[in-house]
C-alpha atoms as a PDB file:
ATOM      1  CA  UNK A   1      12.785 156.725 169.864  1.00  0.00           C
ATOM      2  CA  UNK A   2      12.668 154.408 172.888  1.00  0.00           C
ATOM      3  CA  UNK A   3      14.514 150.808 172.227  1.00  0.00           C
ATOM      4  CA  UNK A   4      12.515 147.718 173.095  1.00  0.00           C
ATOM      5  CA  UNK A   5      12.762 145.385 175.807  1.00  0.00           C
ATOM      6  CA  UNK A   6      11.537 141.920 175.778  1.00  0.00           C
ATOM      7  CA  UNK A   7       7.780 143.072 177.652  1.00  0.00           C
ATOM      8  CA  UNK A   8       7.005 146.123 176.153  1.00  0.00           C
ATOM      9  CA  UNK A   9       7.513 144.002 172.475  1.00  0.00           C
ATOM     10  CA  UNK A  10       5.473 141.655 173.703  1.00  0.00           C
ATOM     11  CA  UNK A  11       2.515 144.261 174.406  1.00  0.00           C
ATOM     12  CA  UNK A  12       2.800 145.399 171.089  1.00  0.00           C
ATOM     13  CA  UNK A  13       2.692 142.276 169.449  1.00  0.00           C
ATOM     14  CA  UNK A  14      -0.363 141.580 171.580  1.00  0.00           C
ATOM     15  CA  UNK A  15      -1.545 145.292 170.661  1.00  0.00           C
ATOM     16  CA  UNK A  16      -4.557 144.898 168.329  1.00  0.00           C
ATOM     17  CA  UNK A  17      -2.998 149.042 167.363  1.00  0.00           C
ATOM     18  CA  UNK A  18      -0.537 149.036 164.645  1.00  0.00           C
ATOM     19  CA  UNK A  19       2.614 150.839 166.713  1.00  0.00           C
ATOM     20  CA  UNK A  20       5.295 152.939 164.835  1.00  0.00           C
ATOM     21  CA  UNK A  21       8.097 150.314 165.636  1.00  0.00           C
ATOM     22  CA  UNK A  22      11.810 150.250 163.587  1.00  0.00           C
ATOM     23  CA  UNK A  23      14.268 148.089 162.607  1.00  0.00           C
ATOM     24  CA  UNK A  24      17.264 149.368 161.334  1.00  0.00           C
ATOM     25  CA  UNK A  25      15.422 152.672 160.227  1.00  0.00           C
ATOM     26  CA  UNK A  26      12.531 150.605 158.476  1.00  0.00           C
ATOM     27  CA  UNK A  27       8.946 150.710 159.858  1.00  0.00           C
ATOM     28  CA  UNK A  28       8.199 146.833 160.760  1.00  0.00           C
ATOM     29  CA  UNK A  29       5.594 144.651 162.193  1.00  0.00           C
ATOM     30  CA  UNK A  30       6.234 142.129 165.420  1.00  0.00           C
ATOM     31  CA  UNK A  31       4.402 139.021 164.733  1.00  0.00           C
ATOM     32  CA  UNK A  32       5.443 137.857 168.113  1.00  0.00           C
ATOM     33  CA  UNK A  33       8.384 137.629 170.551  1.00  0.00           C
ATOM     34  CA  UNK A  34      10.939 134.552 170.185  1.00  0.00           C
ATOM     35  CA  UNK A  35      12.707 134.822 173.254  1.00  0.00           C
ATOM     36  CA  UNK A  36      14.714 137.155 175.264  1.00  0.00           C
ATOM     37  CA  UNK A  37      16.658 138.587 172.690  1.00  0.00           C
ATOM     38  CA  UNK A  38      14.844 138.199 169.697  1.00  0.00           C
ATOM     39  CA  UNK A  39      11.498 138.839 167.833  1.00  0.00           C
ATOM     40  CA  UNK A  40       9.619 137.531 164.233  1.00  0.00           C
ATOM     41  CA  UNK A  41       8.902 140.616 162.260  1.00  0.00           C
ATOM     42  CA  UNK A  42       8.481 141.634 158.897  1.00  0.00           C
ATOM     43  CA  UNK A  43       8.886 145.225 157.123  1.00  0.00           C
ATOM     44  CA  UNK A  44       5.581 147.130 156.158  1.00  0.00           C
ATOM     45  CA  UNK A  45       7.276 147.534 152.514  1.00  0.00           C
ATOM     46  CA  UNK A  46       7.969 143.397 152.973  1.00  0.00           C
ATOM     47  CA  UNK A  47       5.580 141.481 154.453  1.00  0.00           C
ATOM     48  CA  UNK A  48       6.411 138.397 152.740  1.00  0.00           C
ATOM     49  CA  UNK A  49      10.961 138.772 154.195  1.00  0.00           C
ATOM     50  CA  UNK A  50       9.835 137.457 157.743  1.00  0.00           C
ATOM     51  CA  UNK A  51      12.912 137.670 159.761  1.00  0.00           C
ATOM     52  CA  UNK A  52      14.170 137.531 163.588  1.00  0.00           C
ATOM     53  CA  UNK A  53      15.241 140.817 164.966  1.00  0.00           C
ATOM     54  CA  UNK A  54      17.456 141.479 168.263  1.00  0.00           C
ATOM     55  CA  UNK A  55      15.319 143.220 170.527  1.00  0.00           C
ATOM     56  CA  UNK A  56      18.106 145.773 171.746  1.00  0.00           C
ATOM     57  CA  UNK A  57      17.799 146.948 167.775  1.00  0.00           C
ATOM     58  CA  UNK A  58      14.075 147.615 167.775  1.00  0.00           C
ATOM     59  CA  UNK A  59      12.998 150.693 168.480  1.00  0.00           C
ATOM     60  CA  UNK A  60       9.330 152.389 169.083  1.00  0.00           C
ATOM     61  CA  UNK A  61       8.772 155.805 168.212  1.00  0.00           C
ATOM     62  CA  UNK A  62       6.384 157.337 171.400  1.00  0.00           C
END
C-alpha cells in the first residue's frame, strides 16, 4: 500500500480506471480532490455516505 499525495489523487480521480484505493481499510471512490489535505469520496459498499477524507489516510494498493 502506497499513501496518497495530493497529485497522484488527483490522477486517479481524473482516471477513467476504477483504482484499488482505501480509506481506513474500506475500498472507496475519489470523486475529486478538495484541497491539499483533503478529498470527496464515498465507499464502494456506500455510495450514497459522501464524505471528505485526509489525503495522508488514503492509501492505493499498486
Amino acid at each position: 500500500m502506497t499513501r496518497l499525495n495530493r497529485q497522484r489523487a488527483e490522477e486517479i480521480a481524473q482516471s477513467p480506471d476504477m483504482k484499488h484505493v482505501t480509506y481506513s481499510g474500506n475500498q472507496v471512490y475519489i470523486q475529486h480532490v478538495n484541497d491539499a489535505h483533503t478529498a470527496r469520496v464515498f465507499t464502494l459498499y456506500s455510495p450514497e455516505n459522501e464524505f471528505d477524507a485526509q489525503l495522508e489516510k488514503l492509501n492505493e494498493k499498486l
